[in-house]
C-alpha atoms as a PDB file:
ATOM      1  CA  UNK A   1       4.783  24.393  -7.243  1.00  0.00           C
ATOM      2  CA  UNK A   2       0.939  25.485  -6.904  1.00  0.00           C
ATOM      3  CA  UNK A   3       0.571  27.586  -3.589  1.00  0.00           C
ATOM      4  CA  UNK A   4      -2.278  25.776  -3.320  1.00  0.00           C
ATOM      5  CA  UNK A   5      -0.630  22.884  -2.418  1.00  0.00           C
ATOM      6  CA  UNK A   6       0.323  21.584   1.044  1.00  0.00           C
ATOM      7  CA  UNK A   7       3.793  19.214   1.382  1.00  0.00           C
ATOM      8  CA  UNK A   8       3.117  16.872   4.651  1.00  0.00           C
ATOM      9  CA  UNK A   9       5.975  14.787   5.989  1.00  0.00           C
ATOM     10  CA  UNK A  10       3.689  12.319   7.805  1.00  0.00           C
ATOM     11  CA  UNK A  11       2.812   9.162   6.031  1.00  0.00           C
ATOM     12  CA  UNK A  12      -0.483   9.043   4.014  1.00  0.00           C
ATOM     13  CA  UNK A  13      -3.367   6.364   5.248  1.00  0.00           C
ATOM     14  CA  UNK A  14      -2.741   3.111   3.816  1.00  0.00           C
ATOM     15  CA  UNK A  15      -6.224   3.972   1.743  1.00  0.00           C
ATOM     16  CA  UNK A  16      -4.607   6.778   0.252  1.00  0.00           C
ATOM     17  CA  UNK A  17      -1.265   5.417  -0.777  1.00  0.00           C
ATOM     18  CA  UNK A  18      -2.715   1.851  -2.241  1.00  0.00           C
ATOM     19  CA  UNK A  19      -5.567   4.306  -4.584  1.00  0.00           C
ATOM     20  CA  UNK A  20      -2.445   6.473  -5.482  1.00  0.00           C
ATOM     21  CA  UNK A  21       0.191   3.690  -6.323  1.00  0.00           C
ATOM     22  CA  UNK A  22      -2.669   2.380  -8.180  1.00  0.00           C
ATOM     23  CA  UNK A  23      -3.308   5.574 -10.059  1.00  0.00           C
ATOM     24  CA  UNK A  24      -0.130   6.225 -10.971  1.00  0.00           C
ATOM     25  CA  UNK A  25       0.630   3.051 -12.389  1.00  0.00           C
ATOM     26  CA  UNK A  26       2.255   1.189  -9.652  1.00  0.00           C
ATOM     27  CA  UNK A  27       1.766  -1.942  -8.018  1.00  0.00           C
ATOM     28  CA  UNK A  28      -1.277  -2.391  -6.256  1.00  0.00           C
ATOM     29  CA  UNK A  29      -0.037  -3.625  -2.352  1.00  0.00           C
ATOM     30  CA  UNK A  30      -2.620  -5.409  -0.064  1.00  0.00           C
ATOM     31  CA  UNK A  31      -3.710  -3.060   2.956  1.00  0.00           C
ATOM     32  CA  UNK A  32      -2.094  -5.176   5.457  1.00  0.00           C
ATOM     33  CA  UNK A  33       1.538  -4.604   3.715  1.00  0.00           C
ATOM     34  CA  UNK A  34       0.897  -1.024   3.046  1.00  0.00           C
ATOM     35  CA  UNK A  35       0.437  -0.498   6.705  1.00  0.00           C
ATOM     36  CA  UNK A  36       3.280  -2.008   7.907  1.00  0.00           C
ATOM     37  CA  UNK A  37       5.045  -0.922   5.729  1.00  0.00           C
ATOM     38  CA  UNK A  38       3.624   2.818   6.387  1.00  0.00           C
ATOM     39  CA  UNK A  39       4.541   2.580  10.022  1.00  0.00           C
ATOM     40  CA  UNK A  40       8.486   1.708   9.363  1.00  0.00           C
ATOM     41  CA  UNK A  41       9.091   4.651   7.053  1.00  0.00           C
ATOM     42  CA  UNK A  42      12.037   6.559   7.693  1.00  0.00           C
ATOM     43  CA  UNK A  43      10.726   9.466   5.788  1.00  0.00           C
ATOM     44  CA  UNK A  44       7.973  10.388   3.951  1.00  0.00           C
ATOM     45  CA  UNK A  45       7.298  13.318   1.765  1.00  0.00           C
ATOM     46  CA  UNK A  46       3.390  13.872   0.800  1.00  0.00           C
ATOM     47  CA  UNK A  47       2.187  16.470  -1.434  1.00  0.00           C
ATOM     48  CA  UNK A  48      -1.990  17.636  -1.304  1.00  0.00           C
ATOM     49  CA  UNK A  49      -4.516  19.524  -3.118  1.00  0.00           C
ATOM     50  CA  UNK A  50      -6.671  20.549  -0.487  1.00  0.00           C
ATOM     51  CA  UNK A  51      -7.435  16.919   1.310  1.00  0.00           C
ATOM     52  CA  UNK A  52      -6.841  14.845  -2.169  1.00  0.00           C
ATOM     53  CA  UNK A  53      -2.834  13.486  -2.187  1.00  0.00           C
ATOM     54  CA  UNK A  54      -1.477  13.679  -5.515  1.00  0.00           C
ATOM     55  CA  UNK A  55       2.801  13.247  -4.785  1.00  0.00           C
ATOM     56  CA  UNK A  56       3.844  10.830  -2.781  1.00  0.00           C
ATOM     57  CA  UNK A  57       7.720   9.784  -2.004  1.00  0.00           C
ATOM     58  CA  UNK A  58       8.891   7.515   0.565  1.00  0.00           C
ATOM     59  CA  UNK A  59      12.841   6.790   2.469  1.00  0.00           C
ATOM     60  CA  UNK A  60      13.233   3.315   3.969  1.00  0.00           C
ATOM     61  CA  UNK A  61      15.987   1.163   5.423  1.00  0.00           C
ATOM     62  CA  UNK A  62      18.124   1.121   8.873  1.00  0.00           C
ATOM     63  CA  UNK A  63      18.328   4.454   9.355  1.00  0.00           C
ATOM     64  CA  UNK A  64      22.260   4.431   9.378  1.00  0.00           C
ATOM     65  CA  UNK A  65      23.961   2.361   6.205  1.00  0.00           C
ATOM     66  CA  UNK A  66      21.316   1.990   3.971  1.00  0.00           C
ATOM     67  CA  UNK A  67      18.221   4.125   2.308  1.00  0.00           C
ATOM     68  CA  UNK A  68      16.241   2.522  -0.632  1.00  0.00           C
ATOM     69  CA  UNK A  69      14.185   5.646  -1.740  1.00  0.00           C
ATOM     70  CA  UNK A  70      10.474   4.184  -2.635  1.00  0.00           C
ATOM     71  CA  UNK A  71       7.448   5.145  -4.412  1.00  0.00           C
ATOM     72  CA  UNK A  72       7.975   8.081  -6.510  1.00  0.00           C
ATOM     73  CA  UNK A  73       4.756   8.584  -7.874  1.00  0.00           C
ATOM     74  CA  UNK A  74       2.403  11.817  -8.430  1.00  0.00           C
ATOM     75  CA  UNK A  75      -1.535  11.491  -9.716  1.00  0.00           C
ATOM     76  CA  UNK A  76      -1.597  11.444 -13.852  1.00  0.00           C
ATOM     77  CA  UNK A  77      -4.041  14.501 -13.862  1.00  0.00           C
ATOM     78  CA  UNK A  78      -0.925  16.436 -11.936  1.00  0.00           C
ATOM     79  CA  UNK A  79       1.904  15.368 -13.906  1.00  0.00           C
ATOM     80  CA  UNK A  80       4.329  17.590 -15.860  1.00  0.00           C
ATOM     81  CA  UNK A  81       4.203  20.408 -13.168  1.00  0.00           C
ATOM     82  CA  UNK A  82       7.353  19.445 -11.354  1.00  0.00           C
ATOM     83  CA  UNK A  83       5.803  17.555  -8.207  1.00  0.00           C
ATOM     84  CA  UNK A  84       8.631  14.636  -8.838  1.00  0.00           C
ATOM     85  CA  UNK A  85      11.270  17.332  -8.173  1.00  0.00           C
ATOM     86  CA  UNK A  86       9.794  18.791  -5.289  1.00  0.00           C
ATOM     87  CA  UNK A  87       9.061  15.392  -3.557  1.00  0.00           C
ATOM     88  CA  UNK A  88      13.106  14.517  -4.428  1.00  0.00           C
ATOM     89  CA  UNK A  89      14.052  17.534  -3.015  1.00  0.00           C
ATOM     90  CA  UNK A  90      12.212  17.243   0.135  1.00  0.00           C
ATOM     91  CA  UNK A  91      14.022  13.389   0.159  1.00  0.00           C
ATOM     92  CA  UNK A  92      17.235  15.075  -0.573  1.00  0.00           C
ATOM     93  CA  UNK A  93      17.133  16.881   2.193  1.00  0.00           C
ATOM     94  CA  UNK A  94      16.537  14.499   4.467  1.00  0.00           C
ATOM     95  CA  UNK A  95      19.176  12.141   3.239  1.00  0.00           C
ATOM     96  CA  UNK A  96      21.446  15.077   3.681  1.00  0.00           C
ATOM     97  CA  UNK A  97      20.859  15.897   7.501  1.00  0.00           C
ATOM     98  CA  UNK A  98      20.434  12.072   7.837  1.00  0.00           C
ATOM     99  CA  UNK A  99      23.109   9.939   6.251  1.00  0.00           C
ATOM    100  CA  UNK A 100      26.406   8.591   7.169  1.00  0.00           C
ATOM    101  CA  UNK A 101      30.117   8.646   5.761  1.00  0.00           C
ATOM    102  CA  UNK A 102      29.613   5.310   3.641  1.00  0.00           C
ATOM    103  CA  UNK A 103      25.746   5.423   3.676  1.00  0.00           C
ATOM    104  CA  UNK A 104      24.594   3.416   0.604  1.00  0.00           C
ATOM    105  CA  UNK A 105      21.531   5.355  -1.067  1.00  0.00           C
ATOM    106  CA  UNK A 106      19.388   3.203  -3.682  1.00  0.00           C
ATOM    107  CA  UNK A 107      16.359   3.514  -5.972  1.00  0.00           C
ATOM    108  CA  UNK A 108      14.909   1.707  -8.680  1.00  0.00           C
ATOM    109  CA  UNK A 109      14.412   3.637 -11.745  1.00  0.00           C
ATOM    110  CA  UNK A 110      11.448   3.345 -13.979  1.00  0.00           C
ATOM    111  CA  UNK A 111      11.573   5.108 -17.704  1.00  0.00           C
ATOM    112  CA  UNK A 112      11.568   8.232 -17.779  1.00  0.00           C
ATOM    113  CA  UNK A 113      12.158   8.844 -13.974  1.00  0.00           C
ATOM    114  CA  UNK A 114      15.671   7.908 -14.521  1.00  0.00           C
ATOM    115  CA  UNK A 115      16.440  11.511 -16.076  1.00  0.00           C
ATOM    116  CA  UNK A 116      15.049  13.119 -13.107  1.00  0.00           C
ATOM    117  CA  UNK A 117      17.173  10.599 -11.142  1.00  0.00           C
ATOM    118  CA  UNK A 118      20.426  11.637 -12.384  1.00  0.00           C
ATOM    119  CA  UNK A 119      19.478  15.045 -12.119  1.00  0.00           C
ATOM    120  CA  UNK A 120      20.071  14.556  -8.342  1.00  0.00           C
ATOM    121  CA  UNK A 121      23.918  12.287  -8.513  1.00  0.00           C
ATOM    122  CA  UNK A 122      21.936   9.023  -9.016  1.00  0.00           C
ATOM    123  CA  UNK A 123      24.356   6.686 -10.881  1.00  0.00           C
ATOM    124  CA  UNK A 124      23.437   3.198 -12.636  1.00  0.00           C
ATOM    125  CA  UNK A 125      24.897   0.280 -10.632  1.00  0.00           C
ATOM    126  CA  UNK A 126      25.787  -1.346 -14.126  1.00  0.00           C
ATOM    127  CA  UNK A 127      28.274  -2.523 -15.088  1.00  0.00           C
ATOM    128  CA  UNK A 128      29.550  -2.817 -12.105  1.00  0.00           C
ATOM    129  CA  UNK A 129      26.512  -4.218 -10.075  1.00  0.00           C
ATOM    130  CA  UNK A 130      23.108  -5.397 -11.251  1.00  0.00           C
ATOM    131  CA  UNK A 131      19.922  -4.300  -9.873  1.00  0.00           C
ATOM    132  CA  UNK A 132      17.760  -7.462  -8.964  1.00  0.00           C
ATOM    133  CA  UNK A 133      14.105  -7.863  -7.076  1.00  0.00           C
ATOM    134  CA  UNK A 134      11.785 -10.585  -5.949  1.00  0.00           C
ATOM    135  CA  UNK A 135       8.092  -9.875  -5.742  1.00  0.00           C
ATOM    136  CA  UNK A 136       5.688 -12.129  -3.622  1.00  0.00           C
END
C-alpha cells in the first residue's frame, strides 16, 4: 500500500460514503439511511489519500452471532493496487479478536470480488443455502 495513505477505523461522513458507493458502482443510499446506518457499524475500515477516501469496508450485525461484512468498495482511479486486500485484512482482524465459537460471518459477493473473497476462507452458501435480498 502507498505510504501516502492513511487507514482510519472511524466511519466516513455519510457525504463521503454515498459519493464513494456511487463512484464505485454501488447503490446510491439516501443520506438519512447512510447515517443510520453509519452510526450502528460494528467496524469500519477507511482508507485516504490525504483528506479524499478512496477504500471503504464496513462489519455489521449483533456484535456476537452474526457479521454481514458490507461495502467493499475502493475509488476506480485507485483500483488494481491492492486496497480490497488491505481493507479485508483490517476486517479480518477484527472478526478475529471479535467473534464467537459459532459466529456466522456473511458477505455478498459481486464478480470479480468473489476471488478475493475466497482468498480469505469465504465459502459459497450453494448448494446448500441460497443467498437472497430485498431492496426498498
Amino acid at each position: 500500500m502507498n505510504t501516502s495513505f492513511k487507514i482510519n477505523h472511524a466511519s466516513p461522513s455519510p457525504i463521503e460514503y454515498i459519493e464513494l458507493r456511487v463512484e464505485g458502482g454501488l447503490s446510491r443510499k439516501s443520506l438519512e439511511a447512510a447515517t443510520i446506518g453509519l452510526n450502528n457499524t460494528l467496524f469500519s475500515v477507511c482508507i485516504y489519500d490525504q483528506s479524499t477516501l478512496i477504500g471503504l469496508g464496513r462489519v455489521v450485525g449483533d456484535g456476537g452471532t452474526v457479521f454481514h461484512i458490507v461495502d467493499i468498495v475502493v475509488k476506480p482511479s485507485y483500483q488494481g493496487q491492492g486496497l480490497g486486500k488491505v481493507i479485508m485484512k483490517e476486517i479480518m482482524n477484527y472478526l478475529e479478536k471479535n467473534t464467537y465459537p459459532g459466529s456466522y460471518v456473511s458477505l455478498i459477493a459481486d464478480d470479480p470480488a468473489n476471488r478475493l473473497y475466497e482468498k480469505f476462507g469465504f465459502q459459497y452458501t450453494y448448494p446448500k443455502s441460497h443467498g437472497m435480498y430485498k431492496m426498498y
